[in-house]
PDB file of N, CA and C in Angstrom:
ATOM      1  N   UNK A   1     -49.993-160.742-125.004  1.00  0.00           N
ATOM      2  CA  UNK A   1     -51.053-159.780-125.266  1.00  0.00           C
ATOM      3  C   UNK A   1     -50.658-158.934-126.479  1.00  0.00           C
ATOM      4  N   UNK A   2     -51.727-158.261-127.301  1.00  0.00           N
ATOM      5  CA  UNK A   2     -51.551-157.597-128.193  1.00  0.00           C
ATOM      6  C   UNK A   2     -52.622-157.059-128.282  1.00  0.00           C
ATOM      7  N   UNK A   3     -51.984-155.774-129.357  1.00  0.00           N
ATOM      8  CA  UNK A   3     -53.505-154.368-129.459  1.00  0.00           C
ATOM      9  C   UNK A   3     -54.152-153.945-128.696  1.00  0.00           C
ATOM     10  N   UNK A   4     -55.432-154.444-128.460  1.00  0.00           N
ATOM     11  CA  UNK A   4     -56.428-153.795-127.681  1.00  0.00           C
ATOM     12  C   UNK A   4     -56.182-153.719-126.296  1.00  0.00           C
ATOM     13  N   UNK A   5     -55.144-155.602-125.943  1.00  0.00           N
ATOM     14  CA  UNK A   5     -55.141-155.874-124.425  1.00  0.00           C
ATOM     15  C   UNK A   5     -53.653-154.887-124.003  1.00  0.00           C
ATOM     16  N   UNK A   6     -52.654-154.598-125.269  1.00  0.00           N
ATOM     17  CA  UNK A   6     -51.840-154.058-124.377  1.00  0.00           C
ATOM     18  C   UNK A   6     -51.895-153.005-123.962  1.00  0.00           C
ATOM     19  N   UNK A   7     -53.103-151.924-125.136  1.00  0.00           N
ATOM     20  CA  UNK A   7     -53.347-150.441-124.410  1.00  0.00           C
ATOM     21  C   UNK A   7     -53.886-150.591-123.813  1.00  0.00           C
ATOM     22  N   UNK A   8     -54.755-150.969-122.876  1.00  0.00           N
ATOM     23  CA  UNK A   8     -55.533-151.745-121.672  1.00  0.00           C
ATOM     24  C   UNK A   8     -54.763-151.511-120.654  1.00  0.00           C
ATOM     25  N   UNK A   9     -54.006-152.965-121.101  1.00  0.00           N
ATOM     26  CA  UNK A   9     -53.279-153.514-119.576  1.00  0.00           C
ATOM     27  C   UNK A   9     -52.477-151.959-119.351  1.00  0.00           C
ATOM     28  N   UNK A  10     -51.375-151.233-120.652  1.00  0.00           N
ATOM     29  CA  UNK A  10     -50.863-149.980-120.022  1.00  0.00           C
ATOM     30  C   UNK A  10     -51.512-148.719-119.859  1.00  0.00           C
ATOM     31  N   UNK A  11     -52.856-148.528-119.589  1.00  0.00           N
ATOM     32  CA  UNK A  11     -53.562-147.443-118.801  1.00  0.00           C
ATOM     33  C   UNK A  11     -53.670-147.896-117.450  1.00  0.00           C
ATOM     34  N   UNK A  12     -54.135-149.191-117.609  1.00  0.00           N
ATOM     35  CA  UNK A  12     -54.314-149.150-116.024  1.00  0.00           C
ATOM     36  C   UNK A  12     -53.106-149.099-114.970  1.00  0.00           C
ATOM     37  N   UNK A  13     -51.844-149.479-115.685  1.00  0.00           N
ATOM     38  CA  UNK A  13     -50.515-149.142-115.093  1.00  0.00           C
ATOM     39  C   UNK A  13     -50.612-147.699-115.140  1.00  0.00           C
ATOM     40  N   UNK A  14     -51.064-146.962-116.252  1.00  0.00           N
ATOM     41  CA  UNK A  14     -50.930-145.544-115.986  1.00  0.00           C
ATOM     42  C   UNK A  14     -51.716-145.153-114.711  1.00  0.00           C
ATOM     43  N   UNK A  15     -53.001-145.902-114.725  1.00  0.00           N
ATOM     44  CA  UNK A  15     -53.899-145.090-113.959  1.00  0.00           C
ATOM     45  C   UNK A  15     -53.248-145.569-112.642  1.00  0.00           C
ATOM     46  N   UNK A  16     -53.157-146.814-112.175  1.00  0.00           N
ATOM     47  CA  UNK A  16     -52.927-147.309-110.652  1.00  0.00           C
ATOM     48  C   UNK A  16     -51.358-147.945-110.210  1.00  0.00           C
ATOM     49  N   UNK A  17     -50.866-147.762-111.457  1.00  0.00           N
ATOM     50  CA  UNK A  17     -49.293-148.025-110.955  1.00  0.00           C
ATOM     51  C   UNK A  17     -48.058-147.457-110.988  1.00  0.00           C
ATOM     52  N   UNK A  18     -48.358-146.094-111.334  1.00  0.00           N
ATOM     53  CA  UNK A  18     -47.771-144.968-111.847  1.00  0.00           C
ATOM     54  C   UNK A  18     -46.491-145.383-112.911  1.00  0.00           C
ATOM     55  N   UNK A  19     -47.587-146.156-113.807  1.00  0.00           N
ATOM     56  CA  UNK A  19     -46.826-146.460-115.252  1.00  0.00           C
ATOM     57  C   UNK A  19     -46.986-145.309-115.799  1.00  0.00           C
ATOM     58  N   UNK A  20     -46.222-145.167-117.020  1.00  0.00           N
ATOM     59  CA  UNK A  20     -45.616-144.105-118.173  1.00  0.00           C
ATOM     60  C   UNK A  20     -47.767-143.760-119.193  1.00  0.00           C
ATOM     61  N   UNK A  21     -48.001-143.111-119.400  1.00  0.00           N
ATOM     62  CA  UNK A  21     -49.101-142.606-119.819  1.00  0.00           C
ATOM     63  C   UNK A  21     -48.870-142.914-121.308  1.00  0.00           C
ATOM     64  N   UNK A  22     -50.096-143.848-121.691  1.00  0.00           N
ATOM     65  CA  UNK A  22     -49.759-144.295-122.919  1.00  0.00           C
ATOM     66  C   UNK A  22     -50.190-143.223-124.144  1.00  0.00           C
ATOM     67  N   UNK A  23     -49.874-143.711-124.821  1.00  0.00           N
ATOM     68  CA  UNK A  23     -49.651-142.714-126.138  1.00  0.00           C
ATOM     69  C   UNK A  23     -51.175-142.008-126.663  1.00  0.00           C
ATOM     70  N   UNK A  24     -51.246-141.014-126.792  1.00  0.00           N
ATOM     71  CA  UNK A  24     -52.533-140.071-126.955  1.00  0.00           C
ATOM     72  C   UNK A  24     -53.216-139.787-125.857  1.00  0.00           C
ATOM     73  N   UNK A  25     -52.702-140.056-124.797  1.00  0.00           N
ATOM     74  CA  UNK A  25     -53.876-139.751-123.387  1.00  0.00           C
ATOM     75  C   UNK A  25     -53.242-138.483-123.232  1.00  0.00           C
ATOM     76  N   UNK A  26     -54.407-137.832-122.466  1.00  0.00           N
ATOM     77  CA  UNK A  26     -53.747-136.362-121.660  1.00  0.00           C
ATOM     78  C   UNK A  26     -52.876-136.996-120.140  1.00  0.00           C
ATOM     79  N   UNK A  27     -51.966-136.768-119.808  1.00  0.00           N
ATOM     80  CA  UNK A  27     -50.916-136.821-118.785  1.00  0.00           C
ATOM     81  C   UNK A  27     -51.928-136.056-117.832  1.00  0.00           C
ATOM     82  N   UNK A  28     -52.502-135.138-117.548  1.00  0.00           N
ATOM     83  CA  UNK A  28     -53.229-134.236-116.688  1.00  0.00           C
ATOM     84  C   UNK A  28     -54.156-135.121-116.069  1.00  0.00           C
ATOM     85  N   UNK A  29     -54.875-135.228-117.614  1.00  0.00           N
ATOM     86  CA  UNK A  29     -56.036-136.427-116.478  1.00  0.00           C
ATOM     87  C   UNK A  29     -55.979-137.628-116.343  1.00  0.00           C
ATOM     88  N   UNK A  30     -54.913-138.038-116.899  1.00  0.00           N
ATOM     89  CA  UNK A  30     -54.659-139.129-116.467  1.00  0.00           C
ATOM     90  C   UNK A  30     -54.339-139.226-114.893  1.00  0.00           C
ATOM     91  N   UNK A  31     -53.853-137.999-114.654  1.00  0.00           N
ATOM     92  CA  UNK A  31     -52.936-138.003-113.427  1.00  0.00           C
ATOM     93  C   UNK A  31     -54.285-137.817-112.039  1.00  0.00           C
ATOM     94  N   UNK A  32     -55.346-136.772-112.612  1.00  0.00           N
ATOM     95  CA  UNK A  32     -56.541-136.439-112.091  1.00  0.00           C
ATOM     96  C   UNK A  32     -57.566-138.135-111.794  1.00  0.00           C
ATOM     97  N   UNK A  33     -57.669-138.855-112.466  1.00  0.00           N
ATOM     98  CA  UNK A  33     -58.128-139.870-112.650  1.00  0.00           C
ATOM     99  C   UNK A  33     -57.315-141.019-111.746  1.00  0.00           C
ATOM    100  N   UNK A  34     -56.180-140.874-111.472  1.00  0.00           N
ATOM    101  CA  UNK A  34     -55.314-141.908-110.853  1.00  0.00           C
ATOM    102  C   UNK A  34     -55.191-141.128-109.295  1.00  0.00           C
ATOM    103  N   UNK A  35     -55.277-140.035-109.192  1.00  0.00           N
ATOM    104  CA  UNK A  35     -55.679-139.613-107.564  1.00  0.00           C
ATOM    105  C   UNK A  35     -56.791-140.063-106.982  1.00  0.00           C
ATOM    106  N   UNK A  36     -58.142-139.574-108.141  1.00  0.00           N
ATOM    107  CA  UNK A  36     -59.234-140.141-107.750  1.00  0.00           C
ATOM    108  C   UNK A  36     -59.253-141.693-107.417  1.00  0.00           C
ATOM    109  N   UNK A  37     -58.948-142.463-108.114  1.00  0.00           N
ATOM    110  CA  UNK A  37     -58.491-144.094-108.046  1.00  0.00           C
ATOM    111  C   UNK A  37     -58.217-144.459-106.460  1.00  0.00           C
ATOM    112  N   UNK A  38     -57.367-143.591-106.674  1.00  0.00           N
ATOM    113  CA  UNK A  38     -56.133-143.821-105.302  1.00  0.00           C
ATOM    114  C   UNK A  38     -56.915-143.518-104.087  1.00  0.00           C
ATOM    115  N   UNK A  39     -57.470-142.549-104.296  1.00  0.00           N
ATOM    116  CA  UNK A  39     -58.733-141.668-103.129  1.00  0.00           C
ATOM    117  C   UNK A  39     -59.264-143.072-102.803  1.00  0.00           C
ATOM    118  N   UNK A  40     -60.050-143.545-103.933  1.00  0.00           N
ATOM    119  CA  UNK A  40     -61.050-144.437-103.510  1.00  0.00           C
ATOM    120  C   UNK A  40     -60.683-145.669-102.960  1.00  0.00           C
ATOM    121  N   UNK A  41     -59.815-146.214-103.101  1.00  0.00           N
ATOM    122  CA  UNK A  41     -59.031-147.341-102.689  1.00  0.00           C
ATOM    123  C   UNK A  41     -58.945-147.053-101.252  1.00  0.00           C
ATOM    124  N   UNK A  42     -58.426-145.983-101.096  1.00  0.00           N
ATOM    125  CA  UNK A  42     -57.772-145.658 -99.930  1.00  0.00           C
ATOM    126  C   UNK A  42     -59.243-145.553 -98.776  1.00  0.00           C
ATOM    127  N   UNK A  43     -60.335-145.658 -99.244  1.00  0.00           N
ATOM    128  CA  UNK A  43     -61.497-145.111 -98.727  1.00  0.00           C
ATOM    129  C   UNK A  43     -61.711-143.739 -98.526  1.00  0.00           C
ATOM    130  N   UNK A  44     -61.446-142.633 -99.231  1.00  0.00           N
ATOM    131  CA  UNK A  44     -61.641-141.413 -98.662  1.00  0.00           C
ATOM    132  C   UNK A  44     -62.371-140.851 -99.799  1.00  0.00           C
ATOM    133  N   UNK A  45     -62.663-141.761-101.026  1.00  0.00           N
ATOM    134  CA  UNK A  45     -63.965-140.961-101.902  1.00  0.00           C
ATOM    135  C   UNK A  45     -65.307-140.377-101.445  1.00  0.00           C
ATOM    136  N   UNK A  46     -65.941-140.961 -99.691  1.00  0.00           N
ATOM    137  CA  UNK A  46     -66.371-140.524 -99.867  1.00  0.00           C
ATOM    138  C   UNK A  46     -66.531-139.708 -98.316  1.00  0.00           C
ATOM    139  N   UNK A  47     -65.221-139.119 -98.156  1.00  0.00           N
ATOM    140  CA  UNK A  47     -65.139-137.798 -96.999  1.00  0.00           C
ATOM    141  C   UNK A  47     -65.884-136.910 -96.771  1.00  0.00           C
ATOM    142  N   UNK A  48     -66.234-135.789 -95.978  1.00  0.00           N
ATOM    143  CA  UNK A  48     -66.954-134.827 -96.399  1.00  0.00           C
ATOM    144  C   UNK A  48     -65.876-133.417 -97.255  1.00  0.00           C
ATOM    145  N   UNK A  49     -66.120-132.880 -97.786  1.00  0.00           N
ATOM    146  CA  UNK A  49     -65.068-132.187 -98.547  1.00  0.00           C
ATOM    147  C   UNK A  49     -64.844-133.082-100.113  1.00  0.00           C
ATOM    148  N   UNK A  50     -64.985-134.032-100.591  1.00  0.00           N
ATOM    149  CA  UNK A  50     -64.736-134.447-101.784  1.00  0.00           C
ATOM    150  C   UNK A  50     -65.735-133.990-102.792  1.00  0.00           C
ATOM    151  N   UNK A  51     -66.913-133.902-102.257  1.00  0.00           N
ATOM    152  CA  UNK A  51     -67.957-133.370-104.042  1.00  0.00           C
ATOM    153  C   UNK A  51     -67.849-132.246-103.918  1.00  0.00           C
ATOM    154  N   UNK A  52     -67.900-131.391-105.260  1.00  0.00           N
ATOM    155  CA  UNK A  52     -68.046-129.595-105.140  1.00  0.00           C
ATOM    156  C   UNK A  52     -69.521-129.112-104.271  1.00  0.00           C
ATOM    157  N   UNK A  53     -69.108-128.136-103.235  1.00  0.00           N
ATOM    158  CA  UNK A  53     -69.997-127.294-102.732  1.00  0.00           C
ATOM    159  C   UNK A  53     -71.321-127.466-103.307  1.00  0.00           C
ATOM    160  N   UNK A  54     -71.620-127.007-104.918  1.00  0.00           N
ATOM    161  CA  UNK A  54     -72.365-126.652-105.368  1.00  0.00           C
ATOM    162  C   UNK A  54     -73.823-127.985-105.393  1.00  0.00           C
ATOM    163  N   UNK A  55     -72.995-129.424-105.501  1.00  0.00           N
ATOM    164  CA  UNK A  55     -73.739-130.637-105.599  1.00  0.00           C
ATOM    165  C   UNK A  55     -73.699-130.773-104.353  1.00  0.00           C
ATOM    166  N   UNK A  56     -72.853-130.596-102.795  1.00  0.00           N
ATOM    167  CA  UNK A  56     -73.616-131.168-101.747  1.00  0.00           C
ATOM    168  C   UNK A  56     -74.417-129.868-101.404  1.00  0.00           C
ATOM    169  N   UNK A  57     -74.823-128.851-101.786  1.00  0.00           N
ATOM    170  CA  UNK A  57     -76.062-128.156-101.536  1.00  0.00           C
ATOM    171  C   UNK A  57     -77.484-128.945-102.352  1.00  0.00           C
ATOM    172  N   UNK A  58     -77.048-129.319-104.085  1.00  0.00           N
ATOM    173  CA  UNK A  58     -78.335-129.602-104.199  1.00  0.00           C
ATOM    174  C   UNK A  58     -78.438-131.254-103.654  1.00  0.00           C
ATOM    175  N   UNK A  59     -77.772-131.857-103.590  1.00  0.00           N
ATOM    176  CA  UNK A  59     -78.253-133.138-102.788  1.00  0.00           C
ATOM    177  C   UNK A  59     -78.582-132.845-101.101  1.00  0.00           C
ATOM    178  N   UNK A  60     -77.896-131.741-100.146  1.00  0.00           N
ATOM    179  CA  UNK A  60     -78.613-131.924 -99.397  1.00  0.00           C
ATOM    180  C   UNK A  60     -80.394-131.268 -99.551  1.00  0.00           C
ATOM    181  N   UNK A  61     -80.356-130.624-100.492  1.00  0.00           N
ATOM    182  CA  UNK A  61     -81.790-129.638-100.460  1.00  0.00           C
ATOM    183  C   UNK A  61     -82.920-130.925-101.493  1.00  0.00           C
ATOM    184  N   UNK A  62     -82.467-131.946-101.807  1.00  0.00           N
ATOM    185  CA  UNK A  62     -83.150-132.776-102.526  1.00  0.00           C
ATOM    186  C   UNK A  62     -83.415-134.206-101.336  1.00  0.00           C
ATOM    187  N   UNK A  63     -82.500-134.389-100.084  1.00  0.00           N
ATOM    188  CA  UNK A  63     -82.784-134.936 -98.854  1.00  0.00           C
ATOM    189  C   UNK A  63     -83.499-134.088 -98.393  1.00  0.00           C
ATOM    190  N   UNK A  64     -83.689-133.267 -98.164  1.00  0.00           N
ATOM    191  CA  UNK A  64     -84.755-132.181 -97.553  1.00  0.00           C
ATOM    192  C   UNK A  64     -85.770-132.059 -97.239  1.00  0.00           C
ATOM    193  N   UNK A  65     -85.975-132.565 -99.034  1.00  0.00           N
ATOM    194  CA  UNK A  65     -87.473-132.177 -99.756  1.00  0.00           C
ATOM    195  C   UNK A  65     -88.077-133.912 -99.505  1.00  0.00           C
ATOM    196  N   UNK A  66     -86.877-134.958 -99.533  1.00  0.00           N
ATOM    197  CA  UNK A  66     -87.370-136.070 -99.858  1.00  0.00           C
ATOM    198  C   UNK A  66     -88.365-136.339 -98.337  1.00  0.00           C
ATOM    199  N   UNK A  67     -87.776-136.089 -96.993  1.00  0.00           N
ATOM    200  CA  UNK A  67     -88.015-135.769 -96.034  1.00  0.00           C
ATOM    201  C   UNK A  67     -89.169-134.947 -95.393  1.00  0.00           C
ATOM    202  N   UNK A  68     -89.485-134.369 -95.901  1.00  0.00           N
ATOM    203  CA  UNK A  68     -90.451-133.638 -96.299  1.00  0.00           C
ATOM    204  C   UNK A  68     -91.747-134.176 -96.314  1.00  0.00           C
ATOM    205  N   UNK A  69     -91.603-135.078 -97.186  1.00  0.00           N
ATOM    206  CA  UNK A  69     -92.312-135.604 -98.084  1.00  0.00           C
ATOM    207  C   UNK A  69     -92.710-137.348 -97.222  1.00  0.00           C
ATOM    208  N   UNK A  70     -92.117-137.459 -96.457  1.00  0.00           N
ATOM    209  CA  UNK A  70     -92.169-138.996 -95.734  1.00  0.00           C
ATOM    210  C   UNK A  70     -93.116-138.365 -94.415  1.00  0.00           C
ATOM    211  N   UNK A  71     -93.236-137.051 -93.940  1.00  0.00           N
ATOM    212  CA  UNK A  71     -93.547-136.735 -92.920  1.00  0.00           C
ATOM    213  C   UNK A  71     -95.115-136.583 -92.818  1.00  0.00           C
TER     214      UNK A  71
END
């Protein structure tokens, strides 16, 4: 492999194999991005507690309305 495939192949070691963070990425989100990964694998992306407060208010108030609306 070369160029394109080896910064490739070493993000995704960054992201899911806790390879070394390749050159110009932020380390932070990389690290933010490889929990999330990991979350999801693991099945717990979609727990209750994972989206911010603020989006499961407007998605539940947009089930609501959809509901509402079937009645």
């Amino acid at each position: 492999m070369t160029g394109l495939a080896d910064r490739q192949a070493a993000l995704v070691r960054a992201l899911v194999a806790s390879g070394e963070p390749p050159e110009g990425f932020d380390r932070d989100a990389l690290d933010t991005a490889s929990k999330a990964l990991l979350r999801k694998r693991s099945g717990g992306a979609g727990e209750p507690g994972t989206l911010p407060a603020p989006t499961r208010r407007r998605l539940f108030r947009l089930f609501s309305l959809l509901s509402l609306r079937r009645s």
